[in-house]
Protein backbone atom coordinates (compact mmCIF):
# COMPACT_ATOMS: atom_id res chain seq x y z
CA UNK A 1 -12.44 24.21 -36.03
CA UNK A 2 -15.13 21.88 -34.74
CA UNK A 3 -15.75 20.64 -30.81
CA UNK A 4 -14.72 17.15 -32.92
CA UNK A 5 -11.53 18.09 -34.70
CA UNK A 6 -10.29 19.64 -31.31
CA UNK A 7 -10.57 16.72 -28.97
CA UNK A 8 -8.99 14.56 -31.79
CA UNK A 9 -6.35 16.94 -32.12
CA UNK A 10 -5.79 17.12 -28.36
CA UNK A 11 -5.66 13.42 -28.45
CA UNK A 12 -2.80 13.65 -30.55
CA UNK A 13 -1.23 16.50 -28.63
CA UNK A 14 -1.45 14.85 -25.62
CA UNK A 15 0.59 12.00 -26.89
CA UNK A 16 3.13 13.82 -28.82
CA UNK A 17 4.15 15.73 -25.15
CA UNK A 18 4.31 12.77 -23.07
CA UNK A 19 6.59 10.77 -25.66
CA UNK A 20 8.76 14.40 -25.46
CA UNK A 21 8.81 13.66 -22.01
CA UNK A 22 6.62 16.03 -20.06
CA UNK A 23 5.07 14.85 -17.22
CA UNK A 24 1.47 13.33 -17.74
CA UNK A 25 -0.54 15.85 -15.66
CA UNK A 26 1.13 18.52 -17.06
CA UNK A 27 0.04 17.96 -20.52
CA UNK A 28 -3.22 17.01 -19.74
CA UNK A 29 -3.92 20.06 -18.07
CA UNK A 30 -2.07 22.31 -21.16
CA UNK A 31 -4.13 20.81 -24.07
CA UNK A 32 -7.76 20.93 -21.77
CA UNK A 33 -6.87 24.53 -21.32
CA UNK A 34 -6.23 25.01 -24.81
CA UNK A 35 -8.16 23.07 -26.17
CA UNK A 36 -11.45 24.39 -24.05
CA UNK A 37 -10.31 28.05 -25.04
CA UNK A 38 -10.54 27.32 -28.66
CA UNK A 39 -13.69 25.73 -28.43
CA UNK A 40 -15.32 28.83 -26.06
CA UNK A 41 -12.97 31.40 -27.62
CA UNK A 42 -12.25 33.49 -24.67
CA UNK A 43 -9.60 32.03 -22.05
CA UNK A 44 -11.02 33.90 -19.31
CA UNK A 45 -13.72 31.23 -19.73
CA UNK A 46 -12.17 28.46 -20.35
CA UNK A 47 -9.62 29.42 -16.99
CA UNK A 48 -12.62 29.32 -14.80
CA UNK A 49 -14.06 26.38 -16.26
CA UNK A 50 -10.91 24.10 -15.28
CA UNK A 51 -10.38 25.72 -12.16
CA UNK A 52 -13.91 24.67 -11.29
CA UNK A 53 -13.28 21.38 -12.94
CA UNK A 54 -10.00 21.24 -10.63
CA UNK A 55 -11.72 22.01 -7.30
CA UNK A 56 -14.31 19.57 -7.62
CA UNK A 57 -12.35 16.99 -8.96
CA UNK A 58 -10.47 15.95 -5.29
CA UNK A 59 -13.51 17.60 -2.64
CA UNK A 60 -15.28 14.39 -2.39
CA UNK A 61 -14.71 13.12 1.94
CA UNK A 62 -14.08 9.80 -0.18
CA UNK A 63 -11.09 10.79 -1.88
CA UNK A 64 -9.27 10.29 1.95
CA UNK A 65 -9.31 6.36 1.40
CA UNK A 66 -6.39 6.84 -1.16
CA UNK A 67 -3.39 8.55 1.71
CA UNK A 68 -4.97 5.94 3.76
CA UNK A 69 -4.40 2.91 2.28
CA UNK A 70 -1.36 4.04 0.41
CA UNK A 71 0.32 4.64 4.14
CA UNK A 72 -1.11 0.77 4.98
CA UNK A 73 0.69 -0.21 2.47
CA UNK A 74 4.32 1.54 3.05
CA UNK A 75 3.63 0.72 6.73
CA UNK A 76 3.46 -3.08 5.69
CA UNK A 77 6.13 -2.80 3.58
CA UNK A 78 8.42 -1.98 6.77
CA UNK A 79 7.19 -3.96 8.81
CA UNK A 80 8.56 -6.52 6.60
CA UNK A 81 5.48 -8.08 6.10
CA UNK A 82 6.52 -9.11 2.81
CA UNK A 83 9.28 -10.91 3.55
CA UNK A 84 7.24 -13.09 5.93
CA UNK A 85 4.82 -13.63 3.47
CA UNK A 86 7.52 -14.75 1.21
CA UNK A 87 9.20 -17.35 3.58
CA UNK A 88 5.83 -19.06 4.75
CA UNK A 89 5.36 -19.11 1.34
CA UNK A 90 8.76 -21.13 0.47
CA UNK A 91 8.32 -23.58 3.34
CA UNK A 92 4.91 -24.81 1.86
CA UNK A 93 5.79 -24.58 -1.76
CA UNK A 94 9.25 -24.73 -2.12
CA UNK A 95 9.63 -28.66 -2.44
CA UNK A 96 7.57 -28.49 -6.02
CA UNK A 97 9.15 -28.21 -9.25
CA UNK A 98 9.75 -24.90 -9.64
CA UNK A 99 8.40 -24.41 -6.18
CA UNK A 100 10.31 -21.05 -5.10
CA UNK A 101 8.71 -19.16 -8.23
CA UNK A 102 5.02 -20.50 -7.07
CA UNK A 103 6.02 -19.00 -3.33
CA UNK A 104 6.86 -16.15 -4.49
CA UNK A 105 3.26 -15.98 -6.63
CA UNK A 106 1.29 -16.87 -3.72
CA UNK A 107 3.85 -14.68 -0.75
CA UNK A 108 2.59 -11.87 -3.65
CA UNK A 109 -1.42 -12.63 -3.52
CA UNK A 110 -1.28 -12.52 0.38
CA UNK A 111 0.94 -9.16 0.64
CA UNK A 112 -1.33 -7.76 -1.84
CA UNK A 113 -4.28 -8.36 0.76
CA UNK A 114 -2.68 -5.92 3.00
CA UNK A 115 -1.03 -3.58 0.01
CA UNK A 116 -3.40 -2.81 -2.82
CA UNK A 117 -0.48 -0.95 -4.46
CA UNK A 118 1.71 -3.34 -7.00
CA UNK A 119 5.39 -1.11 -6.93
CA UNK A 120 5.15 -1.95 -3.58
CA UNK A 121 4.99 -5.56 -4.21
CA UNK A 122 7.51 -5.33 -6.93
CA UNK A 123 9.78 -3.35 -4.72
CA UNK A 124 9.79 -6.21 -1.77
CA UNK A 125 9.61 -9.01 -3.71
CA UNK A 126 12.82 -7.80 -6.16
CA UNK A 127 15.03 -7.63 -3.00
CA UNK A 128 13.29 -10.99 -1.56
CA UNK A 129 12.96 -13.30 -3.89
CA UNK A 130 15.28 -12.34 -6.90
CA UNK A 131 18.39 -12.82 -5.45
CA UNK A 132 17.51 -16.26 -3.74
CA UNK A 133 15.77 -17.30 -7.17
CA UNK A 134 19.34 -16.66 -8.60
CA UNK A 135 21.51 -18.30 -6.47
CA UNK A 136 19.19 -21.44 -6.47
CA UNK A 137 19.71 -21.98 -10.22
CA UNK A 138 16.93 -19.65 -11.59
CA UNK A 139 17.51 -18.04 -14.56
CA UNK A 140 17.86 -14.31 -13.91
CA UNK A 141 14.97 -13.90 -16.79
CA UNK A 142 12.76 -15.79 -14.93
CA UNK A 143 13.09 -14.77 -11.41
CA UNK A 144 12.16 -11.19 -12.69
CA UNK A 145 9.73 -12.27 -14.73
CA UNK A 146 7.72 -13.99 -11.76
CA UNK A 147 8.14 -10.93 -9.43
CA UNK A 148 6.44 -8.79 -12.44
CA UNK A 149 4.00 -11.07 -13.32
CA UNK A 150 3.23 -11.59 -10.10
CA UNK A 151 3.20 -7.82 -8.43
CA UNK A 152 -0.11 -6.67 -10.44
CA UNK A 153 -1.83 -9.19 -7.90
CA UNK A 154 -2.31 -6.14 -5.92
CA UNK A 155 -4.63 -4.47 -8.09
CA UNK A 156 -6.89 -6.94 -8.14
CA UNK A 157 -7.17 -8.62 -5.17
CA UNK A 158 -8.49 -6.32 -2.60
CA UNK A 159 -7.99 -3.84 -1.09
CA UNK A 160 -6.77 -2.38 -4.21
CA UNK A 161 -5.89 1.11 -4.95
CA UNK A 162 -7.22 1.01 -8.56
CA UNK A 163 -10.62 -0.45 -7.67
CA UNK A 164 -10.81 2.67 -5.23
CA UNK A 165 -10.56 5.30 -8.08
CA UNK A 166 -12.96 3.05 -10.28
CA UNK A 167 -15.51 3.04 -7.91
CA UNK A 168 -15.03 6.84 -7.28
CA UNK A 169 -15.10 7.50 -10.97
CA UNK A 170 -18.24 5.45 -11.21
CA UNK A 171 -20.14 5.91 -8.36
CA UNK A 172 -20.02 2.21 -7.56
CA UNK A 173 -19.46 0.16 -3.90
CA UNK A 174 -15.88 0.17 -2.98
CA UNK A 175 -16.70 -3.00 -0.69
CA UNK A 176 -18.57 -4.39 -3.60
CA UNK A 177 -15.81 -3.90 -6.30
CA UNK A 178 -13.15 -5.66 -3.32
CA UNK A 179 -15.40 -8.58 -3.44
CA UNK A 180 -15.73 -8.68 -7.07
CA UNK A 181 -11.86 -8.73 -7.43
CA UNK A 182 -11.33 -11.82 -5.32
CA UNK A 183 -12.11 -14.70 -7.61
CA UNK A 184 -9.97 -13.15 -10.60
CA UNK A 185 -7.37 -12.31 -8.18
CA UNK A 186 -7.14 -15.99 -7.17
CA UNK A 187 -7.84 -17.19 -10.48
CA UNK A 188 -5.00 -15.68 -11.38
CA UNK A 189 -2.65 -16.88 -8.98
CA UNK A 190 -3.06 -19.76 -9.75
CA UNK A 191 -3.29 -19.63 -13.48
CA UNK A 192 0.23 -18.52 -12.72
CA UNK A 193 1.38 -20.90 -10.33
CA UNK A 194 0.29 -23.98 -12.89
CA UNK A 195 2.14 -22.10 -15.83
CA UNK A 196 5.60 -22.24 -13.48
CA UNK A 197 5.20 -25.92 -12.58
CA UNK A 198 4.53 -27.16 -16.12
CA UNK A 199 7.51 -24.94 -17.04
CA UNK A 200 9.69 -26.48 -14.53
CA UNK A 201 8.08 -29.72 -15.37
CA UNK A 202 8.24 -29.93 -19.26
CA UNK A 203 10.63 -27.06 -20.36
CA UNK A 204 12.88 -26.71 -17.23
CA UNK A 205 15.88 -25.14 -19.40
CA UNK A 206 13.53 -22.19 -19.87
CA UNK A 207 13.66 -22.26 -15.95
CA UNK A 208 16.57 -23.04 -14.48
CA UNK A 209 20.54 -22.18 -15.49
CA UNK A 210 20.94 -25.87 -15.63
CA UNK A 211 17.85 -29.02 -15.57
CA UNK A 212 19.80 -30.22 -11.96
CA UNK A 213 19.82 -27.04 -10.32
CA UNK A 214 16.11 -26.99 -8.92
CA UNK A 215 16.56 -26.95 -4.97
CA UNK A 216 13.66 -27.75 -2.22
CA UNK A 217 12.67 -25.23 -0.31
CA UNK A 218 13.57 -24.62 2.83
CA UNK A 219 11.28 -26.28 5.89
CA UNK A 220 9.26 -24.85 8.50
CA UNK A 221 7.84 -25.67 11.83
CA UNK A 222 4.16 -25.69 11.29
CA UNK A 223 3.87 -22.89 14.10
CA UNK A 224 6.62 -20.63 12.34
CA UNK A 225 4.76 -20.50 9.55
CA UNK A 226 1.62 -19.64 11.37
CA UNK A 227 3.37 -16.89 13.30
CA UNK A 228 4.58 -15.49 10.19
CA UNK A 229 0.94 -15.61 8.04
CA UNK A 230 -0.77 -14.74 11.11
CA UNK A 231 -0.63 -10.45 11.47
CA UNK A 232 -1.37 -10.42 7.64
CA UNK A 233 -4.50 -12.67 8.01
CA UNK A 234 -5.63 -10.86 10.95
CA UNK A 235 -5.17 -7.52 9.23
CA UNK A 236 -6.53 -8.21 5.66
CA UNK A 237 -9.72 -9.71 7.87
CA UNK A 238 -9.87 -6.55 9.41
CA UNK A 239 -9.86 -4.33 6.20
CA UNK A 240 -12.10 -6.55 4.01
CA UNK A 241 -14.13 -7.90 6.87
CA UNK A 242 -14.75 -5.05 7.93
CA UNK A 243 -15.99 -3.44 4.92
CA UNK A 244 -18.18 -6.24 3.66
CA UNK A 245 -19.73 -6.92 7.15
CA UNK A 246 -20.60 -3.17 7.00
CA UNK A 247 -18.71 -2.13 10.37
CA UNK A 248 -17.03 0.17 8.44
CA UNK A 249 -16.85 2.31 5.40
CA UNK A 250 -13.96 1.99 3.07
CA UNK A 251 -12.35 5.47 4.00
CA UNK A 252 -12.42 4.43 7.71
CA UNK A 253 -11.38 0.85 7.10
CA UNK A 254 -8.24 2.67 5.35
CA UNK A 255 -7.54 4.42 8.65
CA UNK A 256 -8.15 1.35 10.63
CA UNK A 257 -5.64 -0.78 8.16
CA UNK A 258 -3.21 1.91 8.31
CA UNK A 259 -3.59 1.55 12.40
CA UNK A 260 -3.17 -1.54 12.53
CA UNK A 261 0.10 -1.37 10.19
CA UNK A 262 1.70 1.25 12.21
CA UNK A 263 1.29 -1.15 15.50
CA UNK A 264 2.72 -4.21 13.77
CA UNK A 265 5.79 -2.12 12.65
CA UNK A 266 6.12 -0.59 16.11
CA UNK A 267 5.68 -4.11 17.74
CA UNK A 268 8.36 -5.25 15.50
CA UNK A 269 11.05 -2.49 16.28
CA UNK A 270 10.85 -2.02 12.21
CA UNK A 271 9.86 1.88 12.71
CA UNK A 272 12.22 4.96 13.67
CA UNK A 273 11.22 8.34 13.88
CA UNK A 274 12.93 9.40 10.81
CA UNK A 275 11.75 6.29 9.40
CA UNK A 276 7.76 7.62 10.38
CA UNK A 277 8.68 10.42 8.76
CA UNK A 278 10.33 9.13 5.09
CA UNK A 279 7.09 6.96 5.28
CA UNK A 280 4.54 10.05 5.72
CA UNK A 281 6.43 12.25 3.06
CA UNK A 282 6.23 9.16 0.58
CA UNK A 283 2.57 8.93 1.12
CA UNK A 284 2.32 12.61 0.37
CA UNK A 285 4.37 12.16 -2.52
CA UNK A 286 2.26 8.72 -3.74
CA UNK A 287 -1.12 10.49 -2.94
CA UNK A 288 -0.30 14.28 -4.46
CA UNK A 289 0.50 12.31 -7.38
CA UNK A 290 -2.15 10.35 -7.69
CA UNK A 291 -4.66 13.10 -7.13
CA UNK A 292 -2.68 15.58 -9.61
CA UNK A 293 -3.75 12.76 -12.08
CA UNK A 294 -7.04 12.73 -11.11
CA UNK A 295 -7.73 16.39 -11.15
CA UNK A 296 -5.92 16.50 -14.51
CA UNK A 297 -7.83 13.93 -16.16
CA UNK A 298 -10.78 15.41 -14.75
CA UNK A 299 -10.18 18.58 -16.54
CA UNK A 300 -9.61 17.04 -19.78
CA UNK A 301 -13.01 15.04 -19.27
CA UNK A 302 -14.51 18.80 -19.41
CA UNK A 303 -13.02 19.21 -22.28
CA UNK A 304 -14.29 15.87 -24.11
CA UNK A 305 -17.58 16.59 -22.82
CA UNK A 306 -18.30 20.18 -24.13
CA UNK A 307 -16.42 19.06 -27.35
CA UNK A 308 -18.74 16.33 -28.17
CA UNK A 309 -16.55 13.76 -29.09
CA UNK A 310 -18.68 11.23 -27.15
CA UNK A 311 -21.79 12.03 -28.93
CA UNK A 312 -19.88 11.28 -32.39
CA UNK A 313 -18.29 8.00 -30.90
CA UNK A 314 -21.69 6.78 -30.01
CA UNK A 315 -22.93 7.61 -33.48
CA UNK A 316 -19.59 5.43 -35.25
CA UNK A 317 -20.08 2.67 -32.98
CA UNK A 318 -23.86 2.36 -33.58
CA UNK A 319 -23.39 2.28 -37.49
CA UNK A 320 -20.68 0.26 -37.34
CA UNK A 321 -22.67 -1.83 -35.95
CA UNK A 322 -20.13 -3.33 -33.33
CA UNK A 323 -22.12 -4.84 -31.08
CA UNK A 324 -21.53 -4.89 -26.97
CA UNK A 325 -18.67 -7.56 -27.31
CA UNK A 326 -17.21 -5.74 -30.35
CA UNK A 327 -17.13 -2.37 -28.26
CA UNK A 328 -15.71 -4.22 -24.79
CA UNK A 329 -12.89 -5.77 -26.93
CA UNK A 330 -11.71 -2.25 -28.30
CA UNK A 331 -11.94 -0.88 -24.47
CA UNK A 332 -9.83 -2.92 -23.56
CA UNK A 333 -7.00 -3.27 -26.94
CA UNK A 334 -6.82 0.59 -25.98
CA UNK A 335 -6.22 0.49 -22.59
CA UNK A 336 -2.97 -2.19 -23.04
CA UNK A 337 -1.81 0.01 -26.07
CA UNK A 338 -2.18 2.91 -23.80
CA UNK A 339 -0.38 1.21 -21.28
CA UNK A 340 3.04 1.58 -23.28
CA UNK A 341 2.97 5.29 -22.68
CA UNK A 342 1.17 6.02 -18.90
CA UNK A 343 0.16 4.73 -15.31
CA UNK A 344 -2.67 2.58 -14.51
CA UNK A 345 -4.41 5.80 -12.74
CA UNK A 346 -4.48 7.71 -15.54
CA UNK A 347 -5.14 4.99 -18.38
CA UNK A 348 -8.14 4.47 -16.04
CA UNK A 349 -9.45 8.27 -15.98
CA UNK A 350 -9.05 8.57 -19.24
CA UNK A 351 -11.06 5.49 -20.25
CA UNK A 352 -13.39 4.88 -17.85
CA UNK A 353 -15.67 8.58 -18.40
CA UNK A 354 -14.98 8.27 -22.22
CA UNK A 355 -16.60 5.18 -22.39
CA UNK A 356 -19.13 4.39 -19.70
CA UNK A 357 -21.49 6.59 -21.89
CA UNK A 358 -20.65 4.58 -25.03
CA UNK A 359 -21.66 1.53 -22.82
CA UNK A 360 -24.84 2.42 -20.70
CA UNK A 361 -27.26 1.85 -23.55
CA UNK A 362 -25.97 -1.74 -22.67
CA UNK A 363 -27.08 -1.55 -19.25
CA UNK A 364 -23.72 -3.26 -18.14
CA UNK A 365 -22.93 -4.26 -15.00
CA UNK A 366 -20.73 -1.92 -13.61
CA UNK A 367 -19.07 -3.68 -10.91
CA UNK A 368 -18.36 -6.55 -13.35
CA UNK A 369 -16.95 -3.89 -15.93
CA UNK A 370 -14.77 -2.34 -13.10
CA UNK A 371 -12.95 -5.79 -12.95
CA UNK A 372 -12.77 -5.90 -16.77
CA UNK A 373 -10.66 -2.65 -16.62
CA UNK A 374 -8.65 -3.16 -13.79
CA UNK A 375 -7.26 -6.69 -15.27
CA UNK A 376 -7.09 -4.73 -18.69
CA UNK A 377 -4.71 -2.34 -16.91
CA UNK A 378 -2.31 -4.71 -15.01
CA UNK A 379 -1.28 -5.97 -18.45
CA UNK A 380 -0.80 -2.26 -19.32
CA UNK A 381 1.79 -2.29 -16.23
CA UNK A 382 3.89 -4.99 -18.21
CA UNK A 383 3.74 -3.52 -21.52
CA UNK A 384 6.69 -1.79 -23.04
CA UNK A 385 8.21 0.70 -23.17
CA UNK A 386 6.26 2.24 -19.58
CA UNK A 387 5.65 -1.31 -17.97
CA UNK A 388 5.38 0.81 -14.77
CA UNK A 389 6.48 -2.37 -12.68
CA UNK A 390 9.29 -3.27 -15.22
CA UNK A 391 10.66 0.23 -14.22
CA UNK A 392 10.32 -0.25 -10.47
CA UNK A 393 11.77 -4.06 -10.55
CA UNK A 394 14.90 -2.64 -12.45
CA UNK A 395 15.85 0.44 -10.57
CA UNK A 396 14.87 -1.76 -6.69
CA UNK A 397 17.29 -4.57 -8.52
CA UNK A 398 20.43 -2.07 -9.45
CA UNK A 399 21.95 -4.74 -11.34
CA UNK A 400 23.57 -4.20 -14.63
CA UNK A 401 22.95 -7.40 -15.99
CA UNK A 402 19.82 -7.88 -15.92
CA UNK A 403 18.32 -5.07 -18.35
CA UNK A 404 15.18 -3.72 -18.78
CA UNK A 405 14.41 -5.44 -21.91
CA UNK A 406 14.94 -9.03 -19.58
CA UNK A 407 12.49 -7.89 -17.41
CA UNK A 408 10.05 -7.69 -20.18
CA UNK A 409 10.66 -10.32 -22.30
CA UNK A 410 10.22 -12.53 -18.95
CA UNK A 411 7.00 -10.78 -18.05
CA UNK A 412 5.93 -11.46 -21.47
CA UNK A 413 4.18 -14.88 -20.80
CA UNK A 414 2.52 -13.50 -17.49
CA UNK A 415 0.92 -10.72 -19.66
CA UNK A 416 -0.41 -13.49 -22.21
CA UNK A 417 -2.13 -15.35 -19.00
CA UNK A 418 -3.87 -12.35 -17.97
CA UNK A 419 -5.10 -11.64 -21.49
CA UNK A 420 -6.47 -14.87 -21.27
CA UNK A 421 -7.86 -13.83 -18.01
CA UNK A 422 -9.37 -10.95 -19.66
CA UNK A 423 -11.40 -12.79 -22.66
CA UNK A 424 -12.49 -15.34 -19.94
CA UNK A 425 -14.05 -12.82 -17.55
CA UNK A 426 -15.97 -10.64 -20.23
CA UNK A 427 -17.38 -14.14 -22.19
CA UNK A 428 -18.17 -15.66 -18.49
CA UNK A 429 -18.98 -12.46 -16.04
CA UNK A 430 -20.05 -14.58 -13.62
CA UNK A 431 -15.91 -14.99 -13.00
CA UNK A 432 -16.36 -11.27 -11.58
CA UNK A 433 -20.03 -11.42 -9.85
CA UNK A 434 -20.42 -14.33 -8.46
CA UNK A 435 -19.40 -13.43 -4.78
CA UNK A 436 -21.03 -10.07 -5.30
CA UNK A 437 -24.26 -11.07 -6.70
């Protein structure tokens, strides 16, 4: 059996044991071993070879920026950060058409400046703006639509835990690649908040129970809403500002966000000691996880690599005569069709080493095809059957009557708006660059 037919079967084998149900990481690490012995022929080789891959997969002083900012983000999450972010929000917005779904878009794009992880938006924003959504006349479809629509924000708009891995996978500037996502990121907020209003607007029975059920939102004091914007200004200006004045790398401005998150939940009485501690174990659990991933896909990278699967690829592509666009377009049709089956972290370390070296004769710009892959992912996160944040909106929810298949089918015309997105960013990658460059 050739180095060829055994990364295409492993391709396949992969699949068929996650669809059985075996955890991702598992299998990737099963079929690299296997798959590496076959190709050596002696497993005492191909043992040492992944336990190599496996050590230097996660030894990088880098790899600390992911416990960091994942505890920034479970900090702000109890702080109840999100929930402030959601009623400034409301008092600005709620008096449109439609206005409590655009408040809870834009409450979304500022807690992602202080998150970076999405479940953690669609955790908060399920319990915050769901239930209100409801009881003001929403239809259940489209309150949890919104909230999953609107929870990928925080993997684009900075500081975002995909961007991180990205840049670690390709070598690029994790400042650079925050400031790159900032444009898309409020592109598409707002590509979102126009599709609600001209709902509400021209279709409002898609919207609401009822056309008379729309309610204003609920008004603010000017100074109450500044009190409750103000610690997640200050901090996002901390974490990005800091990075992109260069006071700070993006490991340390981790620590300093996470800092800064811990004193706002002291200040705000929101933080027990056995609260510290279910918040340190779940950053464990988040960032074991996520590096299990990474070391996993790194192994199987190995076993692409000494297969020579790449090599072929490059030759297909070339006489099939594809062309750059052609190649970019079936990058990113695999990574939503691989989103029906895994996470964004491991669509991403899959993809991104398979085909950087399908795409460097190109000369690309890598921090503009980082953004390409990240918004290429978030529409993985809505895709059934995984839909990662489907999953997390319906189990924070525990209501039986809104099912999983609502959740999607009311996702389903965010995910069409960040396709859009998508085409518009790799015809015009100036979308991506243009603060960077």
């Amino acid at each position: 059996m050739t180095g060829t037919e055994v990364a295409g079967f492993s391709i396949l084998a992969i699949l068929v044991l996650i669809y059985s149900g075996l955890h991702v990481p598992v299998a990737f690490c099963l079929v690299s071993l296997i798959g590496v012995w076959v190709i050596k022929g002696s497993f005492a080789q191909a043992s040492a070879l992944l336990g190599m891959a496996a050590s230097d997969a996660v030894s990088s002083y880098d790899f600390g920026v992911i416990p960091l900012f994942v505890l920034m983000g479970l900090l702000v999450s109890v702080a109840d950060l999100g929930r402030d972010a959601f009623l400034a929000a409301n008092a600005l917005l709620g008096r449109l058409r439609g206005g409590l779904g655009v408040a809870t878009v834009a409450a979304n794009a500022v807690f992602a400046a202080v998150t970076g992880v999405s479940i953690a938006s669609a955790a908060v924003f399920t319990k915050v703006a769901v239930p209100e959504m409801i009881t003001l006349g929403y239809r259940p479809r489209f309150a949890v639509g919104v909230v999953a629509g609107s929870s990928v924000l925080g993997m684009l708009i900075p500081p975002s835990l995909l961007l991180i891995i990205y840049g670690l996978l390709s070598q690029q500037s994790i400042g650079d690649l925050f400031i790159a996502g900032i444009v898309p990121g409020l592109l598409l907020s707002l590509l979102f908040c126009i599709y609600i209003v001209f709902t509400a607007t021209f279709r409002p029975a898609q919207m609401f129970q009822s056309p008379s059920s729309a309610q204003p939102g609920a008004g603010l004091p000017l100074g109450k809403i500044m009190t409750l914007l103000t610690p997640l200004i200050v901090l996002a200006g901390v974490v990005i500002g800091g990075i992109y004045a260069g006071w700070f790398t993006a490991t340390e401005s981790g620590a300093i966000g996470a800092l800064g998150a811990f004193v706002l939940a002291a200040m705000r009485r929101k933080l027990t000691w056995s609260g510290l501690w279910k918040v340190l174990v779940e950053t464990g659990q988040v960032t074991v996880a996520i590096l299990f991933v990474i070391i996993a896909a790194n192994i199987y990278t190995r076993l692409i690599a000494i297969s020579g699967l790449p090599n072929v690829l490059n030759e297909a592509v070339v006489a099939a005569q594809l062309g750059f666009v052609g190649l970019l377009l079936i990058y990113a049709f695999l990574i939503v069709l691989l989103g029906t089956i895994l996470d964004g972290v491991s669509i991403m370390l899959i993809m991104v080493p398979m085909f950087l070296p399908l795409l460097a004769p190109h000369n690309i710009d890598l921090i503009w095809f980082g953004i390409v892959t990240v918004v290429a992912v978030e529409i993985g996160l809505l895709t059934p059957p995984f839909g990662l944040s489907a999953f997390v909106i319906k189990s924070t929810l525990a209501d039986d009557r809104i099912t999983l298949g609502e959740i999607f089918r009311g996702a389903a015309p965010f995910a069409i708006i960040m396709g859009a997105l998508l085409l518009a960013i790799i015809f015009i990658p100036s979308i991506a660059t243009v603060l960077v460059r």
